[in-house]
Protein backbone atom coordinates (compact mmCIF):
# COMPACT_ATOMS: atom_id res chain seq x y z
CA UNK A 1 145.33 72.21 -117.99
CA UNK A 2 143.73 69.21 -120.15
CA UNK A 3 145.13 66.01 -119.92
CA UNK A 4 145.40 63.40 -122.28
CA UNK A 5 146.05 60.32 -121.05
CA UNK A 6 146.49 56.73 -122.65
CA UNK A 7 146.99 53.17 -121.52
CA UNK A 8 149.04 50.91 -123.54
CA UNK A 9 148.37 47.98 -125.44
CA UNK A 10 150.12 44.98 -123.13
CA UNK A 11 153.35 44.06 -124.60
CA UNK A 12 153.59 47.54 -126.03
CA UNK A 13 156.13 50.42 -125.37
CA UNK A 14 155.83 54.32 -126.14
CA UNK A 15 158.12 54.61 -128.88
CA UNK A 16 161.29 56.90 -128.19
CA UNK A 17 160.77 58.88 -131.95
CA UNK A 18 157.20 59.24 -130.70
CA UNK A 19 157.66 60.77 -127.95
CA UNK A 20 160.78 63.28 -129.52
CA UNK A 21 157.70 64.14 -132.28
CA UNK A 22 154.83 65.17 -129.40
CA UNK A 23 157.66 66.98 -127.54
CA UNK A 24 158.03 69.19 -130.36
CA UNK A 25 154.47 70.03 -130.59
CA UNK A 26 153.82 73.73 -129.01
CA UNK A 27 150.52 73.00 -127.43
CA UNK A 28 151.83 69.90 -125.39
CA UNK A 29 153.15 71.22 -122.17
CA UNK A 30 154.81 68.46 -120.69
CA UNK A 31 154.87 64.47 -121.62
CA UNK A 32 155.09 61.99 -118.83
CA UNK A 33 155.38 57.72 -119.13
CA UNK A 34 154.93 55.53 -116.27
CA UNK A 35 154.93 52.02 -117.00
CA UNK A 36 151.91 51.22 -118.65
CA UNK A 37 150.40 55.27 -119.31
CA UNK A 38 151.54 57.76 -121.01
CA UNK A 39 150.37 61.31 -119.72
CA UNK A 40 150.24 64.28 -122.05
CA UNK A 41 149.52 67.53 -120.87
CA UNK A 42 148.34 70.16 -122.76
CA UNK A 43 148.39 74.13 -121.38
CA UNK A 44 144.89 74.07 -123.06
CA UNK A 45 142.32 73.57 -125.77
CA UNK A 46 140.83 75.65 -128.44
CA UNK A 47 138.33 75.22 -131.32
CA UNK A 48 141.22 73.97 -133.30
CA UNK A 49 141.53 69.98 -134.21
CA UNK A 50 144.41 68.39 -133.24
CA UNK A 51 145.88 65.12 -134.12
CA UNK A 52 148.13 63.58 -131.88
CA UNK A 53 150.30 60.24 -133.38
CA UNK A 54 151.89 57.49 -130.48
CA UNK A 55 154.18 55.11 -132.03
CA UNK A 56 154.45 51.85 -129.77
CA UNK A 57 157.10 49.23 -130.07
CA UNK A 58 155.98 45.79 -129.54
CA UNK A 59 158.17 43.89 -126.86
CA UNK A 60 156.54 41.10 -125.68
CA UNK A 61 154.15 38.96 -128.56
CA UNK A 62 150.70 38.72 -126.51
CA UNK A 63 147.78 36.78 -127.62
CA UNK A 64 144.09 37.93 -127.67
CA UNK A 65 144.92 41.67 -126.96
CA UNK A 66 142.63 43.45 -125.41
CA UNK A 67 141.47 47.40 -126.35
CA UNK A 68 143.57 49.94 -124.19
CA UNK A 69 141.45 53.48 -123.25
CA UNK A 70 142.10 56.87 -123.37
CA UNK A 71 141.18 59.59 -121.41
CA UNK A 72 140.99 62.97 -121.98
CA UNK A 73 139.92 65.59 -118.84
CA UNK A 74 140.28 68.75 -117.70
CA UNK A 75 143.04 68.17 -114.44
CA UNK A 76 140.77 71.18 -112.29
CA UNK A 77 137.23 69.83 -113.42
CA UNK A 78 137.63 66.20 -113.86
CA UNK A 79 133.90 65.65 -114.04
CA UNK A 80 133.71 66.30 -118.10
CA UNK A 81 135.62 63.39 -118.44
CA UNK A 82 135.84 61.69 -122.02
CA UNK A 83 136.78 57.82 -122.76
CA UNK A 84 137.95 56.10 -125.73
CA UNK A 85 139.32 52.85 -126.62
CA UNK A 86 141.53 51.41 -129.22
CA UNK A 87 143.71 48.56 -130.47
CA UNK A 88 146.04 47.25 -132.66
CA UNK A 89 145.89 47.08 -136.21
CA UNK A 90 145.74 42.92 -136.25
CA UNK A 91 143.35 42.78 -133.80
């Protein structure tokens, strides 16, 4: 099982239509949000590219925002870990 999993922005909320749009992916198992993390799980991965879109909602205005990182691991060999950051658009 791989799991994707990303931190959000501060201020930031998953977006309800985003998460109704990953649910209806096939390869996404099972979608899980805790309060700042959004866990996807996927059964597994192939060769194939795959795009994955989360909408976020601002809710609180924040100033000098800070990248948020994603990981993406394997849940039974966590040791071929891969980080990534991002941001907003106006940042």
């Amino acid at each position: 099982m791989v799991i994707i999993e990303v931190s959000l922005l501060s201020g930031f909320i998953l977006a309800s239509r985003s998460r109704m749009l990953l649910e209806h992916k096939t390869i996404i198992k099972k979608i899980e949000v805790e309060a700042n993390v959004v866990y996807i799980y996927l059964e597994k991965l192939n060769d194939e590219s795959q795009t994955f879109i989360l909408q976020l909602e601002q809710v609180i205005q924040m100033k000098n925002l800070k990248p948020a990182i994603i990981k993406i691991y394997d849940y039974y060999q966590p040791g071929g870990l891969q980080i990534f950051s991002y941001s907003g658009a106006g940042s």
